[in-house]
N, C-alpha and C. Protein backbone atom coordinates (compact mmCIF):
# COMPACT_ATOMS: atom_id res chain seq x y z
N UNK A 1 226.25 125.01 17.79
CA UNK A 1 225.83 123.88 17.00
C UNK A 1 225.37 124.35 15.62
N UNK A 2 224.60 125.23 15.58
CA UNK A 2 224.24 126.05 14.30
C UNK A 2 225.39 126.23 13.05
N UNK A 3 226.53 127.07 13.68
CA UNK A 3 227.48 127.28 13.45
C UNK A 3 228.30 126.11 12.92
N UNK A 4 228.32 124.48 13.59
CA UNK A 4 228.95 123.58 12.82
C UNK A 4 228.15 122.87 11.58
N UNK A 5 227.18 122.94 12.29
CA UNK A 5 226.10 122.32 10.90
C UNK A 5 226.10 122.88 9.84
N UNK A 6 226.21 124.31 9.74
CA UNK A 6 226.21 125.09 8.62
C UNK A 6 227.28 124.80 7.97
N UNK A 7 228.54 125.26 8.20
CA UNK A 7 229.55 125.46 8.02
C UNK A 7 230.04 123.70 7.42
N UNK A 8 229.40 122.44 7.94
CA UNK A 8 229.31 121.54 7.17
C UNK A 8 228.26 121.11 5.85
N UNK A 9 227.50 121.91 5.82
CA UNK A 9 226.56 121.93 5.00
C UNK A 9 227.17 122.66 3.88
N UNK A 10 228.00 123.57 4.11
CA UNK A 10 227.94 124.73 3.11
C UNK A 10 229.65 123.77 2.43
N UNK A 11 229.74 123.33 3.21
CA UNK A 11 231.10 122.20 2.56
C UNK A 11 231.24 121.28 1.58
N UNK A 12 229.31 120.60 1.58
CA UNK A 12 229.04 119.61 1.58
C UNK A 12 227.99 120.04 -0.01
N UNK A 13 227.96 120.89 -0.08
CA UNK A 13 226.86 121.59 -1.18
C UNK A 13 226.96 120.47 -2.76
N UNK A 14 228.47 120.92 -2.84
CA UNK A 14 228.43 119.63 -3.99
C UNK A 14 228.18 118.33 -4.09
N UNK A 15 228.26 117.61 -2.66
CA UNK A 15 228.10 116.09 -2.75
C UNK A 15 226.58 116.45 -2.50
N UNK A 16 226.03 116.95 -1.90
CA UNK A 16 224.41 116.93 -2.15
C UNK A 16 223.91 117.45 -3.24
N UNK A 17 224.58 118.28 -4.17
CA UNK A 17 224.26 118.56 -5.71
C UNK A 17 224.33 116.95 -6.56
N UNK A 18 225.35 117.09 -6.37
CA UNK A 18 225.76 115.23 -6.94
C UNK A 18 224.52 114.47 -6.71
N UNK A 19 224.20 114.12 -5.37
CA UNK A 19 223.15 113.11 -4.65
C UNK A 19 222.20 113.18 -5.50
N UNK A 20 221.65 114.37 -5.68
CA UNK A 20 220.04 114.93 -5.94
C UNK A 20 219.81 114.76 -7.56
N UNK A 21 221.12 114.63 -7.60
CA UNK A 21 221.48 114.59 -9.46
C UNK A 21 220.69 113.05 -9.89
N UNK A 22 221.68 112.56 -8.99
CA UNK A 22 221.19 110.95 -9.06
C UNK A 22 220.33 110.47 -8.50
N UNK A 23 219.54 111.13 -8.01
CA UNK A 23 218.15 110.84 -7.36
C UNK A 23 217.74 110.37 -6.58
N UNK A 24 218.68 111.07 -5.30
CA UNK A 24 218.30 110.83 -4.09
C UNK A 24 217.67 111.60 -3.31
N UNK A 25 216.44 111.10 -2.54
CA UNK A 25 215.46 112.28 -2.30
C UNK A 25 215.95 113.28 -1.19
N UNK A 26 215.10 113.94 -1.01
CA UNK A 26 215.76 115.49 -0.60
C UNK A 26 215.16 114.86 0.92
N UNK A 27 214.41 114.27 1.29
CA UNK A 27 214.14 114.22 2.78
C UNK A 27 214.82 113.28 3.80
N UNK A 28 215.52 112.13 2.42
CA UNK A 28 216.90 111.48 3.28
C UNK A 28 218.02 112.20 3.53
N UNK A 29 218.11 113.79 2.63
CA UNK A 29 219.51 114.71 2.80
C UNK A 29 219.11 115.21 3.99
N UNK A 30 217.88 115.24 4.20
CA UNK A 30 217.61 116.30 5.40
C UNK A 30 217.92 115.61 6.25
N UNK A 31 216.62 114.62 6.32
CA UNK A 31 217.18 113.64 7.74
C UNK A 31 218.64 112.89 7.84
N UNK A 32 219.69 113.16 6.99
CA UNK A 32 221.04 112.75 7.35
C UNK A 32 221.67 113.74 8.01
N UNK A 33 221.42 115.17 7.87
CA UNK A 33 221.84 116.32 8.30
C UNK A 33 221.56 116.02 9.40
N UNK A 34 220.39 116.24 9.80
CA UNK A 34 219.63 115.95 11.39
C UNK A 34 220.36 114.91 12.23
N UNK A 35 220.82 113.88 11.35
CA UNK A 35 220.94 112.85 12.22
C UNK A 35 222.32 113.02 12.79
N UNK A 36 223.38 113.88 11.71
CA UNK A 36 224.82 114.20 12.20
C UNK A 36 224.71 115.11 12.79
N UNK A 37 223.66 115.94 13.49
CA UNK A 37 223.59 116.78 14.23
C UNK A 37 223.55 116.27 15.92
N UNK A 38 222.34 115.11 15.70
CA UNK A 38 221.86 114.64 16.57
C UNK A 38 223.07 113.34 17.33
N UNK A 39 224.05 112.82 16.32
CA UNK A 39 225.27 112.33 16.88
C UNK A 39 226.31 113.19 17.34
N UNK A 40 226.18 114.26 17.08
CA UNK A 40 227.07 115.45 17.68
C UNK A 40 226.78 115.79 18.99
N UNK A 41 225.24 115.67 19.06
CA UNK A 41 225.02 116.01 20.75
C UNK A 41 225.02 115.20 21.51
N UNK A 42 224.58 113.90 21.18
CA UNK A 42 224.80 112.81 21.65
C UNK A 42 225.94 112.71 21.75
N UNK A 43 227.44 112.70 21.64
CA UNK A 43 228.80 112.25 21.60
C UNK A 43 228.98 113.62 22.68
N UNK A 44 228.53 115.18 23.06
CA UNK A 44 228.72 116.13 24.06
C UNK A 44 227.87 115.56 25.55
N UNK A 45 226.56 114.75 24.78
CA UNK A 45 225.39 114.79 26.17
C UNK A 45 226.45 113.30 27.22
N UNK A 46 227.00 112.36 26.48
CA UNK A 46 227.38 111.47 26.96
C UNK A 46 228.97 111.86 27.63
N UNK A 47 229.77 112.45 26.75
CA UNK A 47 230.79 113.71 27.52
C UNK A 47 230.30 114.02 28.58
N UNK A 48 229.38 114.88 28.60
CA UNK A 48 228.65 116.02 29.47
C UNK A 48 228.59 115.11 30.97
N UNK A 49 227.61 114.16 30.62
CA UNK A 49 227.54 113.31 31.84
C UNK A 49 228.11 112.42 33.03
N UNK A 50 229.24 112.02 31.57
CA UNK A 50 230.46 111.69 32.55
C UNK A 50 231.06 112.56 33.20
N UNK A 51 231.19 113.30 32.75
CA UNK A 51 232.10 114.39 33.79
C UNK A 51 230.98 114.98 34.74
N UNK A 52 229.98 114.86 34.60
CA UNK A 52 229.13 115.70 35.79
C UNK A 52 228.91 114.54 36.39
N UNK A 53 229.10 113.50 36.14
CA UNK A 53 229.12 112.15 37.46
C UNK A 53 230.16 112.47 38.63
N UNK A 54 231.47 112.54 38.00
CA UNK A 54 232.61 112.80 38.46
C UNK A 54 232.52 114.01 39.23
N UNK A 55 231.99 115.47 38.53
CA UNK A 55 232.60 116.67 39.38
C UNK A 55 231.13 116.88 40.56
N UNK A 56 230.11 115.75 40.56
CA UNK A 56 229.28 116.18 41.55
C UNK A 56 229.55 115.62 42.56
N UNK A 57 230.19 114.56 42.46
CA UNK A 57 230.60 114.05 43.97
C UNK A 57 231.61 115.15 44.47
N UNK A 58 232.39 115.69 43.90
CA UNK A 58 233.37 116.17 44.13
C UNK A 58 232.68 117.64 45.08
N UNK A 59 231.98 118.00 43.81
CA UNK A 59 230.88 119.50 44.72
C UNK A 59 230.63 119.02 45.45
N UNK A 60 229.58 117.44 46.01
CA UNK A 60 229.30 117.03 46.98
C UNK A 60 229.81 117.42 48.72
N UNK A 61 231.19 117.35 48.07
CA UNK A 61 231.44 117.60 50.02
C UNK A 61 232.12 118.87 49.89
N UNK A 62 232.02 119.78 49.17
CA UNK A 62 232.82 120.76 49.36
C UNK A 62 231.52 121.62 49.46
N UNK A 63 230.40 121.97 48.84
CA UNK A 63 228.88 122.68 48.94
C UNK A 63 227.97 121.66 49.65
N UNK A 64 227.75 123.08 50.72
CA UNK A 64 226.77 122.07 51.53
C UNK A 64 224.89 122.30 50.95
N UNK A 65 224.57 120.83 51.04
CA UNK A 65 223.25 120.71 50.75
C UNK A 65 223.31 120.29 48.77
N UNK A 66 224.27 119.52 48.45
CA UNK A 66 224.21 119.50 47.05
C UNK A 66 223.95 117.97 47.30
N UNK A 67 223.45 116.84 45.95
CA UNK A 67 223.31 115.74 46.23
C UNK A 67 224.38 115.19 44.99
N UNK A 68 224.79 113.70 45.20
CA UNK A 68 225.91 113.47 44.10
C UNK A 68 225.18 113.29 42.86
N UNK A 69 223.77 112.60 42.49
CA UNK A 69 223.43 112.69 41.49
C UNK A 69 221.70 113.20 41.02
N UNK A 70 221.65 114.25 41.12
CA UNK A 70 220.28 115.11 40.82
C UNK A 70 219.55 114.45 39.32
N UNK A 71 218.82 113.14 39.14
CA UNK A 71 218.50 112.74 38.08
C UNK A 71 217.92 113.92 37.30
N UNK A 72 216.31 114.11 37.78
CA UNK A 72 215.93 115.52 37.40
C UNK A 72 216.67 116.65 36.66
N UNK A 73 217.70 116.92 37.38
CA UNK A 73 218.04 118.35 36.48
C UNK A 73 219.52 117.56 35.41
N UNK A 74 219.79 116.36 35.34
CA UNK A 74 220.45 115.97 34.34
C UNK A 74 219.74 115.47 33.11
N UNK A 75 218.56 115.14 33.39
CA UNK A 75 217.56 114.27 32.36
C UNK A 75 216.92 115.95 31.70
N UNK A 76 216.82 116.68 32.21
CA UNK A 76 215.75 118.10 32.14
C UNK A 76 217.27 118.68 31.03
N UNK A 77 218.58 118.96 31.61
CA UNK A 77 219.58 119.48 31.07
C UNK A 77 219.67 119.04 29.80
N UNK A 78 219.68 117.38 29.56
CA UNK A 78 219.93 116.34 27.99
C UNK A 78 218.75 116.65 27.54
N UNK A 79 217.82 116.84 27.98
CA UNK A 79 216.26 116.95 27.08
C UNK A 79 216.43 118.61 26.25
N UNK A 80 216.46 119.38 26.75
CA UNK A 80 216.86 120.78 26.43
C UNK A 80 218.10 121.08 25.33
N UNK A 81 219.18 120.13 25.61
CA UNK A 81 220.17 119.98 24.63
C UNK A 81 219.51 119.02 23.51
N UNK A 82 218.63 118.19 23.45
CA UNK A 82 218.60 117.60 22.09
C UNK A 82 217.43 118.84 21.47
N UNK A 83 216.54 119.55 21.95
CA UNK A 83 215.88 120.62 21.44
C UNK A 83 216.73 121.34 20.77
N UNK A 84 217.95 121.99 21.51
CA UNK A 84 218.30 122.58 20.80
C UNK A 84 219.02 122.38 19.70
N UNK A 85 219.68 121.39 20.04
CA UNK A 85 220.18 120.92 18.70
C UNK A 85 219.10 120.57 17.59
N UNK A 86 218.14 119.79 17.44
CA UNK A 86 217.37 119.60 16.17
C UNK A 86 216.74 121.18 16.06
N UNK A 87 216.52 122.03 16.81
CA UNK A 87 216.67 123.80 16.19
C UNK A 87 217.66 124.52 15.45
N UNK A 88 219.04 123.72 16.28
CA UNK A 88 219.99 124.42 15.67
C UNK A 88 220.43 123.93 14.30
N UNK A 89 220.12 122.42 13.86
CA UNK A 89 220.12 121.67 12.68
C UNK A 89 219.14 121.76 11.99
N UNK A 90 217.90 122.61 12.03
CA UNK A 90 216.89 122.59 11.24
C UNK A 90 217.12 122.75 10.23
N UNK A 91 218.08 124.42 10.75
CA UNK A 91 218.43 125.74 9.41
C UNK A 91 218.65 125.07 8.27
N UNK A 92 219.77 124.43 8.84
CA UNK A 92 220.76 123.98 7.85
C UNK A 92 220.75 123.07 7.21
N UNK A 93 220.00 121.72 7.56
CA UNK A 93 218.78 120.89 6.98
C UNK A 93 218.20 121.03 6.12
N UNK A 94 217.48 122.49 6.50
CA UNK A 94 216.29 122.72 5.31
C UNK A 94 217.04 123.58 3.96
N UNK A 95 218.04 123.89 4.43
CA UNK A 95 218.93 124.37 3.03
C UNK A 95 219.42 123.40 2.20
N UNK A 96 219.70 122.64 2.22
CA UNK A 96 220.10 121.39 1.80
C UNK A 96 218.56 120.68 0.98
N UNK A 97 217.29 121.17 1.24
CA UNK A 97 216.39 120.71 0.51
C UNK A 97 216.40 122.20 -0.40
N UNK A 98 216.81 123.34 -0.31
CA UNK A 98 216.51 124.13 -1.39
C UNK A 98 218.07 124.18 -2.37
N UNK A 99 218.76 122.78 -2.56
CA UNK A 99 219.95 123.06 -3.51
C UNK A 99 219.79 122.70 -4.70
N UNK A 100 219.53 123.55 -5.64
CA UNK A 100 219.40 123.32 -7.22
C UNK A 100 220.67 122.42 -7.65
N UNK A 101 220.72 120.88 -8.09
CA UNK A 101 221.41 120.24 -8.51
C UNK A 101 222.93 120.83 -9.73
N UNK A 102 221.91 121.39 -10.57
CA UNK A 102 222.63 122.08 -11.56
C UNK A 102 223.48 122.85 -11.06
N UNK A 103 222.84 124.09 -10.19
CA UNK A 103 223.81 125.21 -9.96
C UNK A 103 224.88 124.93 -8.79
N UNK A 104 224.74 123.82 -7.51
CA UNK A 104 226.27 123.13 -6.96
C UNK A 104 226.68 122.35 -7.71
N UNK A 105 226.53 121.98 -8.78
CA UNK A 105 227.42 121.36 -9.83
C UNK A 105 228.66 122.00 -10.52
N UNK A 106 227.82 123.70 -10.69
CA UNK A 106 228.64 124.47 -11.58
C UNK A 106 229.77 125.21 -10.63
N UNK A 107 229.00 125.41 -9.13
CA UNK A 107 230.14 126.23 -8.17
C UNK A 107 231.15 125.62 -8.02
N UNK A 108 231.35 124.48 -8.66
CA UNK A 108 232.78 123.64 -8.32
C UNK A 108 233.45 124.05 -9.62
């Protein structure tokens, strides 16, 4: 996740040079970062779940002593994934508040 955020951030340098030009504050760039981070995991956690609906019944009768749907360790699993993601989107967040307008203006 780190790895995509960045790698969109570092894409994105000039339209947030632009933004900041025109005076848009630096804590709506952040929290937009965050938030396309946070729809990224959300669009895997809701993936994630469907298919672990599906492949636990399936473990169900093939491992004995498994149950088809363990709320607990799916709610514990999505809680842990949105941590990490707003960790892994921090970085790259908070770079986006240190972009001198002027100088992603000129890297283009």
């Amino acid at each position: 996740m780190y790895g995509i955020m960045s790698y969109a951030v570092t894409r994105r340098i000039t339209e947030f040079g632009i933004r900041m030009a025109l005076g848009a504050e630096p804590a709506r760039l952040f929290s937009g970062v965050m938030g396309q981070g946070l729809l990224l995991a959300a669009a895997g956690a809701v993936t994630g779940m469907v298919g672990a609906f599906f492949l636990t019944r399936l473990l169900e009768g093939v491992v004995f002593g498994t149950q088809a749907l363990d709320l607990k360790s799916l709610l514990l699993t999505l809680v842990v994934l949105i941590l990490a993601t707003l960790l892994a989107s921090s970085a790259p967040a908070a770079r986006v508040l240190r972009i001198e307008p002027v100088q992603a203006l000129r890297e283009e």
